[in-house]
PDB file of N, CA and C in Angstrom:
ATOM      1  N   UNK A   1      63.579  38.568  56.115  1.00  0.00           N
ATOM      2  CA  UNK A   1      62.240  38.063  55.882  1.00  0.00           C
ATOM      3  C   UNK A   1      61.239  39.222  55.902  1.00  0.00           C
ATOM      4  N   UNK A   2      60.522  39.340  55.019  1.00  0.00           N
ATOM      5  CA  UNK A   2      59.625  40.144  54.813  1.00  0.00           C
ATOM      6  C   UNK A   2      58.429  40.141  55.924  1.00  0.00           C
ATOM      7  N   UNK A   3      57.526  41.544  56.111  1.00  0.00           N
ATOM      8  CA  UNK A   3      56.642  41.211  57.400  1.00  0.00           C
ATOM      9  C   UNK A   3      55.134  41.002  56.775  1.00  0.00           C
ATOM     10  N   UNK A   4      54.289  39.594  57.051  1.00  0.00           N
ATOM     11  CA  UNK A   4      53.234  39.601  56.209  1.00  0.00           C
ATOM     12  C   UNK A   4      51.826  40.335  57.374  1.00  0.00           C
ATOM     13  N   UNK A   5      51.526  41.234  56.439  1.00  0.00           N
ATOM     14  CA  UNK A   5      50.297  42.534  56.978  1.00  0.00           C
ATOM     15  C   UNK A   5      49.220  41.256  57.432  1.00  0.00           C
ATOM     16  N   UNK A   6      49.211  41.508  58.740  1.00  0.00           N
ATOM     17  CA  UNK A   6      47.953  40.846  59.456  1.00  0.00           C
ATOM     18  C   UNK A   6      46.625  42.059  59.107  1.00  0.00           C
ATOM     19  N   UNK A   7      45.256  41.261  58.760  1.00  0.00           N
ATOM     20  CA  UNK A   7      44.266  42.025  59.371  1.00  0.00           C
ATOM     21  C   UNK A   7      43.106  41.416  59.800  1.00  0.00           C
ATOM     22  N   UNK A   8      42.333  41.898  60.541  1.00  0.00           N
ATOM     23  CA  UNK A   8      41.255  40.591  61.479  1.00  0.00           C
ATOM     24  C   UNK A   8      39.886  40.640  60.538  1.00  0.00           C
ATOM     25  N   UNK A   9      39.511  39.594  60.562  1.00  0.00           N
ATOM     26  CA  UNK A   9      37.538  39.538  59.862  1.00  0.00           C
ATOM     27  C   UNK A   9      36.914  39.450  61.036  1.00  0.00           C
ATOM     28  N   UNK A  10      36.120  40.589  60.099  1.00  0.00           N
ATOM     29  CA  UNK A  10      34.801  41.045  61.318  1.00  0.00           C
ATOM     30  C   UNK A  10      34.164  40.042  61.594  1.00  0.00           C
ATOM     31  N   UNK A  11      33.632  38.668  60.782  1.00  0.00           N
ATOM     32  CA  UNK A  11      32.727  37.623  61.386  1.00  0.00           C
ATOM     33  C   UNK A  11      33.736  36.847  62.205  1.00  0.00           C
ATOM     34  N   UNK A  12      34.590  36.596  62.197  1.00  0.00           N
ATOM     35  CA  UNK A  12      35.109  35.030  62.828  1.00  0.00           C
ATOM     36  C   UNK A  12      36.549  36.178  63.831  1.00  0.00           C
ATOM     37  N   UNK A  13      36.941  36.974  63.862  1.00  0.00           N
ATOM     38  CA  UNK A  13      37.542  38.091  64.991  1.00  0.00           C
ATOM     39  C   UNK A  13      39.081  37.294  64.814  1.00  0.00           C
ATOM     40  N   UNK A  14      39.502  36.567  63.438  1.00  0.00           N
ATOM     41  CA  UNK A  14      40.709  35.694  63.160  1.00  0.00           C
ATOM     42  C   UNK A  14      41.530  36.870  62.667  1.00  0.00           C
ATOM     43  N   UNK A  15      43.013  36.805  63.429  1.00  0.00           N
ATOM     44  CA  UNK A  15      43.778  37.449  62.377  1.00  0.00           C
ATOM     45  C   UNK A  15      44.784  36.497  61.287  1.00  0.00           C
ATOM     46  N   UNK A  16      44.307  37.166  60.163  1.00  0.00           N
ATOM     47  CA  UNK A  16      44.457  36.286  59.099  1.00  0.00           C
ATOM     48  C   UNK A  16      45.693  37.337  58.242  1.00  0.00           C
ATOM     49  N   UNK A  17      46.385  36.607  57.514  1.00  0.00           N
ATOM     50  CA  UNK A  17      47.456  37.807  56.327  1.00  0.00           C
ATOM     51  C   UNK A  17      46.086  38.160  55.340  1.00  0.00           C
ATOM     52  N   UNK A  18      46.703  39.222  55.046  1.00  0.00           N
ATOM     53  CA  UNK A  18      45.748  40.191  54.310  1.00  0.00           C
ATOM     54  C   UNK A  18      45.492  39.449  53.024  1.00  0.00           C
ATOM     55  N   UNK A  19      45.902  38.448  52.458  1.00  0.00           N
ATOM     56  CA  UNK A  19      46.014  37.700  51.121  1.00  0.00           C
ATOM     57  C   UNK A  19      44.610  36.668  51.681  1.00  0.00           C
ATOM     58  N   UNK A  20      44.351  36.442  52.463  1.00  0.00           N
ATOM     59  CA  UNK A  20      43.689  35.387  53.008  1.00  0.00           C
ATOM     60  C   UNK A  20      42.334  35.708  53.313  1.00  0.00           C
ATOM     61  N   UNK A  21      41.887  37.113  53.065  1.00  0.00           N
ATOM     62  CA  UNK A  21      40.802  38.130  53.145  1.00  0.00           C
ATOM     63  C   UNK A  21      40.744  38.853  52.157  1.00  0.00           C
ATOM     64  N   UNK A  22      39.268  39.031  52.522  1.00  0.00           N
ATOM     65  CA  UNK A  22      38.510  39.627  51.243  1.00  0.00           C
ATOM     66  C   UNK A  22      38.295  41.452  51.855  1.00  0.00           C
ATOM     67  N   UNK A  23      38.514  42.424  51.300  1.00  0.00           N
ATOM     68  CA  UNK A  23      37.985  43.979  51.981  1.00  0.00           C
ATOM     69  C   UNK A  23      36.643  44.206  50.762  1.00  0.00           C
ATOM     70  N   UNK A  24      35.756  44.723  51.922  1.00  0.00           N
ATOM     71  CA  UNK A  24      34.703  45.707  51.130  1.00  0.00           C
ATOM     72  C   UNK A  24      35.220  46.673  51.505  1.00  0.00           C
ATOM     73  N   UNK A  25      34.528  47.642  50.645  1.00  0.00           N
ATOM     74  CA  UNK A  25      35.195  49.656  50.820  1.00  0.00           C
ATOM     75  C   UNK A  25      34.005  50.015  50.935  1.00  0.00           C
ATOM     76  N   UNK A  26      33.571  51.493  51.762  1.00  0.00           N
ATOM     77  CA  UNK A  26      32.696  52.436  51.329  1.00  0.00           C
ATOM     78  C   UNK A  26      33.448  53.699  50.749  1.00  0.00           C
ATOM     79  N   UNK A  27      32.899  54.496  49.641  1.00  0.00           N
ATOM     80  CA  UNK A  27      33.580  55.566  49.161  1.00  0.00           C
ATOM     81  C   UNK A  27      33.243  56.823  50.072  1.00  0.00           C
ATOM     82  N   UNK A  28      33.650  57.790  49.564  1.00  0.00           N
ATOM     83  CA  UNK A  28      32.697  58.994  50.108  1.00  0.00           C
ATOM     84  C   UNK A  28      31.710  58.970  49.438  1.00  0.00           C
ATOM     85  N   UNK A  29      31.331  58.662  48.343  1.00  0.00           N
ATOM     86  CA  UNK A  29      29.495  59.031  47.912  1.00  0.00           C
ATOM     87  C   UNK A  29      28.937  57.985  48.851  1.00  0.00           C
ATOM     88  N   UNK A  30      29.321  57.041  49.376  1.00  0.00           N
ATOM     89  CA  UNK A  30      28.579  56.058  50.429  1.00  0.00           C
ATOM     90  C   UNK A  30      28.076  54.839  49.040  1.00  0.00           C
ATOM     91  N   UNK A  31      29.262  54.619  48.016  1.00  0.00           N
ATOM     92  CA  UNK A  31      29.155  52.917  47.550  1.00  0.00           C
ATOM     93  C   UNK A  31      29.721  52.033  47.965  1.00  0.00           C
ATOM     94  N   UNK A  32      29.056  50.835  47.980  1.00  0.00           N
ATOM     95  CA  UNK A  32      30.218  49.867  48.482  1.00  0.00           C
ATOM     96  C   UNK A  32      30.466  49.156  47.450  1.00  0.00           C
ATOM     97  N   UNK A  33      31.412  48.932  47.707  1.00  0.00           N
ATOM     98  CA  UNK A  33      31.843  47.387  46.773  1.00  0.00           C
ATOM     99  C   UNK A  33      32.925  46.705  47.202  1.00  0.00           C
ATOM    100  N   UNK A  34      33.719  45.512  46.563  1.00  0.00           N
ATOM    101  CA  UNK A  34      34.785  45.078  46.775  1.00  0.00           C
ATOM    102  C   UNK A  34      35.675  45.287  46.118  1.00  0.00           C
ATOM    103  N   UNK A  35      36.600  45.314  47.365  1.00  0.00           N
ATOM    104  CA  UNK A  35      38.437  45.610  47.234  1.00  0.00           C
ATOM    105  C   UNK A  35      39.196  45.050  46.634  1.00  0.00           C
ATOM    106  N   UNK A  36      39.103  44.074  45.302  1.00  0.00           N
ATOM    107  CA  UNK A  36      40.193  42.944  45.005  1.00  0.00           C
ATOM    108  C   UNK A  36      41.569  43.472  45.407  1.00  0.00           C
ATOM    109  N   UNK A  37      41.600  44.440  45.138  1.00  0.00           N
ATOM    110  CA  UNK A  37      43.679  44.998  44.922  1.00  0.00           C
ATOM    111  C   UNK A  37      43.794  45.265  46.299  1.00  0.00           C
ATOM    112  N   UNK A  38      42.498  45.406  47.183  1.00  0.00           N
ATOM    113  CA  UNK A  38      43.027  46.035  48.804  1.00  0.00           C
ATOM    114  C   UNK A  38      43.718  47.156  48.931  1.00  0.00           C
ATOM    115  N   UNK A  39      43.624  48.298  47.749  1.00  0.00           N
ATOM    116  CA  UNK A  39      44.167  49.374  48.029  1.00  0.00           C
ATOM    117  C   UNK A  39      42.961  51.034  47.789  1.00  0.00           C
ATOM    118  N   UNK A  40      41.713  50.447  47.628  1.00  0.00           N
ATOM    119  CA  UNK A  40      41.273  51.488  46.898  1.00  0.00           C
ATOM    120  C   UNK A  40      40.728  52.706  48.096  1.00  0.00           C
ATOM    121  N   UNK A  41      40.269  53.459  47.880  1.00  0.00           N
ATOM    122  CA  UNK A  41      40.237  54.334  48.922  1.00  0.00           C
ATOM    123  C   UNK A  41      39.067  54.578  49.136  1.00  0.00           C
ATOM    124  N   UNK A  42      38.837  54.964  50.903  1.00  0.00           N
ATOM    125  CA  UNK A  42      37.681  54.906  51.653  1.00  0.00           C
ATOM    126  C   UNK A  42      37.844  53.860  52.631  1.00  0.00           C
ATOM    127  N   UNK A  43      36.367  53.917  53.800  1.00  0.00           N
ATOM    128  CA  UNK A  43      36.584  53.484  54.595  1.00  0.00           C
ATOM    129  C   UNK A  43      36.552  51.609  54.457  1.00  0.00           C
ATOM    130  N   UNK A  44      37.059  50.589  54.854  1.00  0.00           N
ATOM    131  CA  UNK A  44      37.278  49.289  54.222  1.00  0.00           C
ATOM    132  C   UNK A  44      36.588  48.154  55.720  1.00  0.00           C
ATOM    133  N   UNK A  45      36.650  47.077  55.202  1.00  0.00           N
ATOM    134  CA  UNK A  45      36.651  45.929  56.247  1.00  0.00           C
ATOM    135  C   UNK A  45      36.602  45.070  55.828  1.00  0.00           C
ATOM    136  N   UNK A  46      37.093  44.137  56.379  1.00  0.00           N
ATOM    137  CA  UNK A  46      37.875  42.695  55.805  1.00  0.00           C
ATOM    138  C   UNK A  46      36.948  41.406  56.253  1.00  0.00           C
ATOM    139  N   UNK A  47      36.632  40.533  55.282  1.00  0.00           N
ATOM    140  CA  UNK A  47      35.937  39.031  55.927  1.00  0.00           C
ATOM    141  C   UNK A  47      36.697  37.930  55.271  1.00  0.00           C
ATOM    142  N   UNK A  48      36.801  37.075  56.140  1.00  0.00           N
ATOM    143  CA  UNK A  48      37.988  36.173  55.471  1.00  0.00           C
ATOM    144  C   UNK A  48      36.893  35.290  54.350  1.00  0.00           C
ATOM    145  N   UNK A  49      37.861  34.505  53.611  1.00  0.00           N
ATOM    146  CA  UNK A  49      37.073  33.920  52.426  1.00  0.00           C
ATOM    147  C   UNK A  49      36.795  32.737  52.491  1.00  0.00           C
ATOM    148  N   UNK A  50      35.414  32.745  53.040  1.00  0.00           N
ATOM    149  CA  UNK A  50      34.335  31.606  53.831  1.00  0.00           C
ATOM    150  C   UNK A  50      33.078  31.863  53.850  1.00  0.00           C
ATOM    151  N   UNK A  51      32.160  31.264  53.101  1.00  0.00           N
ATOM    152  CA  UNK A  51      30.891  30.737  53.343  1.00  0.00           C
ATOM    153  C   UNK A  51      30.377  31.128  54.429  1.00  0.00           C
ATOM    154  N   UNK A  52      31.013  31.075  55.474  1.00  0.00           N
ATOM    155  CA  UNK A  52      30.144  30.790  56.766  1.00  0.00           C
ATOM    156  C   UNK A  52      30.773  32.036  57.258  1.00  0.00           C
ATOM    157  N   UNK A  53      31.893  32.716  57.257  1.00  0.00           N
ATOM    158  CA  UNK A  53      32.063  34.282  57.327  1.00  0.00           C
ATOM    159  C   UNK A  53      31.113  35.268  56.690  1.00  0.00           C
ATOM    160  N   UNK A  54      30.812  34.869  55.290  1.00  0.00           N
ATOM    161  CA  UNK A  54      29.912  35.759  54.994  1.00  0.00           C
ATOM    162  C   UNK A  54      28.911  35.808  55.671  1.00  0.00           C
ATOM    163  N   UNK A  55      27.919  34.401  55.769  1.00  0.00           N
ATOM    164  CA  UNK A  55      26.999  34.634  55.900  1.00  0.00           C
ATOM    165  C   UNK A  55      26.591  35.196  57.521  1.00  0.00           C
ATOM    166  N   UNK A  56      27.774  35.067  58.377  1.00  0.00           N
ATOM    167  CA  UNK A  56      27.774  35.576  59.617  1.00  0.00           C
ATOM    168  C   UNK A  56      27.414  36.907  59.424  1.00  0.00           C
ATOM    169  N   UNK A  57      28.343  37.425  58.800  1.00  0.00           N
ATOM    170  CA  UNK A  57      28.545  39.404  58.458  1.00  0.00           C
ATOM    171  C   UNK A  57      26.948  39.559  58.086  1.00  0.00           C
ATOM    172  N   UNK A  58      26.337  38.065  57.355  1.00  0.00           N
ATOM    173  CA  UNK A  58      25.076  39.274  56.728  1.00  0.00           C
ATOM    174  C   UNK A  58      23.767  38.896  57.889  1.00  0.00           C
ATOM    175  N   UNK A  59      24.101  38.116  58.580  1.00  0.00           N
ATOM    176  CA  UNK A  59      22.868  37.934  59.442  1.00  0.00           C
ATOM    177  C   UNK A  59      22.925  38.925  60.633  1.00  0.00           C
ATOM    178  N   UNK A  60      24.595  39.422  61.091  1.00  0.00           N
ATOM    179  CA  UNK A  60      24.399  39.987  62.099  1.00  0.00           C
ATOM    180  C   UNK A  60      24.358  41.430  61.592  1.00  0.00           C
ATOM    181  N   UNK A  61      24.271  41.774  60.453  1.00  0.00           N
ATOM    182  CA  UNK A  61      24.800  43.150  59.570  1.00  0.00           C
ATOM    183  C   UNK A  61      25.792  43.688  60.230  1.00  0.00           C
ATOM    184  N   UNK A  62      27.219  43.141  60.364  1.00  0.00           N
ATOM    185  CA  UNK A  62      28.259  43.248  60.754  1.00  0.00           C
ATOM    186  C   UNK A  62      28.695  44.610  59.888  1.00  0.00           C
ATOM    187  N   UNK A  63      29.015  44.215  58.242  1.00  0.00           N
ATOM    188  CA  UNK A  63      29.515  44.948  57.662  1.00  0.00           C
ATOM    189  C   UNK A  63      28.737  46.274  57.346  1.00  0.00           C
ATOM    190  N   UNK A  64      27.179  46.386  57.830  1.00  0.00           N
ATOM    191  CA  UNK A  64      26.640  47.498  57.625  1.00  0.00           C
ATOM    192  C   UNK A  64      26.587  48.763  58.748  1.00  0.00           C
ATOM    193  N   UNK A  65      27.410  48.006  60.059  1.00  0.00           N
ATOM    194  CA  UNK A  65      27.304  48.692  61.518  1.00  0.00           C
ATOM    195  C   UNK A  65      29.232  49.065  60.869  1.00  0.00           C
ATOM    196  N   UNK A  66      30.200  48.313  60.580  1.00  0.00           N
ATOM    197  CA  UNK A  66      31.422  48.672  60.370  1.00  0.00           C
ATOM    198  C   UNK A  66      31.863  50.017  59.131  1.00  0.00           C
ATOM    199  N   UNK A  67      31.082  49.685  57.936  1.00  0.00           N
ATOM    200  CA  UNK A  67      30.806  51.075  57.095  1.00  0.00           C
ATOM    201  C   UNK A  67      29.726  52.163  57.391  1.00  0.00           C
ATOM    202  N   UNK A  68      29.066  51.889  58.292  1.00  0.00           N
ATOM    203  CA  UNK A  68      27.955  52.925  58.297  1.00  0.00           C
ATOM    204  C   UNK A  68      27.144  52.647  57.286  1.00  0.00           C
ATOM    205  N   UNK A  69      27.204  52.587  56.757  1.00  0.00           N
ATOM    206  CA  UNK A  69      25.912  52.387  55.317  1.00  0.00           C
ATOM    207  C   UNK A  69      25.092  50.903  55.437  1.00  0.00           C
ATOM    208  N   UNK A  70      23.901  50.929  55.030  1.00  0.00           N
ATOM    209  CA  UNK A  70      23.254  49.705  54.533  1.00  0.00           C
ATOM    210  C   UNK A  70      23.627  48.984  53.405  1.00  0.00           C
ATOM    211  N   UNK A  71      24.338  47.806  53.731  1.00  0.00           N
ATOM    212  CA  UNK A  71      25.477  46.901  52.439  1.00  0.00           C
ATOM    213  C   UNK A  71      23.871  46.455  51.540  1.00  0.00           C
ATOM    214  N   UNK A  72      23.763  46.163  50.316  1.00  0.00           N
ATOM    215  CA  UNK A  72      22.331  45.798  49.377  1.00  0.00           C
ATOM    216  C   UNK A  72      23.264  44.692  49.105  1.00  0.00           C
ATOM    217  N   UNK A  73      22.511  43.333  48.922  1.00  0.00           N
ATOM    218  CA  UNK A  73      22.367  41.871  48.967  1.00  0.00           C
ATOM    219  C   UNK A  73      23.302  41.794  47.887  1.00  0.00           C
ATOM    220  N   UNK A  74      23.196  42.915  46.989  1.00  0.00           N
ATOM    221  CA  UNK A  74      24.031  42.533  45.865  1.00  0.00           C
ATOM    222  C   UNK A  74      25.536  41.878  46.176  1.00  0.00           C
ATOM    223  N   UNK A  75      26.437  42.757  47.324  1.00  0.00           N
ATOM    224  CA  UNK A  75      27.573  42.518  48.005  1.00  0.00           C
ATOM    225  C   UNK A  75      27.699  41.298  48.683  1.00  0.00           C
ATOM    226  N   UNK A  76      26.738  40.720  49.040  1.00  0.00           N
ATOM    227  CA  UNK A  76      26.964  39.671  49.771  1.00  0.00           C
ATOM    228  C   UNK A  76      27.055  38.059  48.607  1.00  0.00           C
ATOM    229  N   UNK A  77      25.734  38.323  47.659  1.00  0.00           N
ATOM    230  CA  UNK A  77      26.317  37.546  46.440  1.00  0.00           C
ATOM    231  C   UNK A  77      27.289  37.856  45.828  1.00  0.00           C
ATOM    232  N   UNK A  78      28.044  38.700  45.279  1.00  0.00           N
ATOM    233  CA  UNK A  78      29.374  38.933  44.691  1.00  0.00           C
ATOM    234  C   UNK A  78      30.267  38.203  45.305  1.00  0.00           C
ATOM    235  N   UNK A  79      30.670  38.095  46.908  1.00  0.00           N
ATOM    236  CA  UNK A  79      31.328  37.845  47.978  1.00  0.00           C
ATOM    237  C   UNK A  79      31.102  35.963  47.876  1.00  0.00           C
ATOM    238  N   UNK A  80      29.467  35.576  47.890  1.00  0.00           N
ATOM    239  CA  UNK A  80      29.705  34.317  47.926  1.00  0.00           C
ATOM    240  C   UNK A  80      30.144  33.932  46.236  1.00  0.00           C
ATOM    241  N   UNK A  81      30.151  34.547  45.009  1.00  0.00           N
ATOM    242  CA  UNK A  81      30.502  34.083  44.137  1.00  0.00           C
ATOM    243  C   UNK A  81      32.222  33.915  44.018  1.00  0.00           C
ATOM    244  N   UNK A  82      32.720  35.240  45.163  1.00  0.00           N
ATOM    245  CA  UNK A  82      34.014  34.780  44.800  1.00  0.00           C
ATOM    246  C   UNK A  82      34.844  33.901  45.764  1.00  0.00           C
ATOM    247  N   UNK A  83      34.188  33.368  46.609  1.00  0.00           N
ATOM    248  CA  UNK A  83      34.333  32.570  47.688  1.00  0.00           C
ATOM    249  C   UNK A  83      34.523  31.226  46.764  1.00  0.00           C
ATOM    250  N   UNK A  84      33.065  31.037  45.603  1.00  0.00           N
ATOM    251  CA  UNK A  84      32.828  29.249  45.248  1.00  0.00           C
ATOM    252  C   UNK A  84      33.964  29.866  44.486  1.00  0.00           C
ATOM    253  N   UNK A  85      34.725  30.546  43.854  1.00  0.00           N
ATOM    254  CA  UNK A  85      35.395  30.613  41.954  1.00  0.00           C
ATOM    255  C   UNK A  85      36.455  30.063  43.110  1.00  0.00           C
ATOM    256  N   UNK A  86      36.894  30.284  44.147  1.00  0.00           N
ATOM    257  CA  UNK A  86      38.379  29.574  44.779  1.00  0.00           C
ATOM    258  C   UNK A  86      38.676  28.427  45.203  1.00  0.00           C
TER     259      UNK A  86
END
């Protein structure tokens, strides 16, 4: 049996299989965006794929204390758009 990669979301502290979460990345120029493939490089963090995860990450600026950088609103709509497409 194969071993399925746990990793935890920063809003809800669940460890979830990595299929079950969403990663943002920061690069080295300091962009963020999202991870669909979960492999791209730079520093990453995971929120599981929920409404109410996101909007945790953006009230407490979870994901902007975990990358260092200030995440722009844009990320957080992308995130809830791909939350409703599922």
């Amino acid at each position: 049996m194969k071993k399925i990669p746990l990793r935890k979301c920063l809003a809800t502290a669940e460890q979830l299989p990595k299929k079950e979460l969403v990663r943002i990345v920061r690069d080295k120029e300091g962009n963020v965006s999202l991870d669909i493939t979960g492999k791209a490089n730079g520093r990453g963090a995971y929120l599981k794929k929920s409404l109410e995860a996101i909007e945790i990450a953006e009230k407490r600026h979870l994901l902007d204390r975990a990358l260092e950088v200030k995440v722009p609103s844009e990320i957080y709509e992308e995130l809830r758009q791909l939350v409703s497409n599922e």
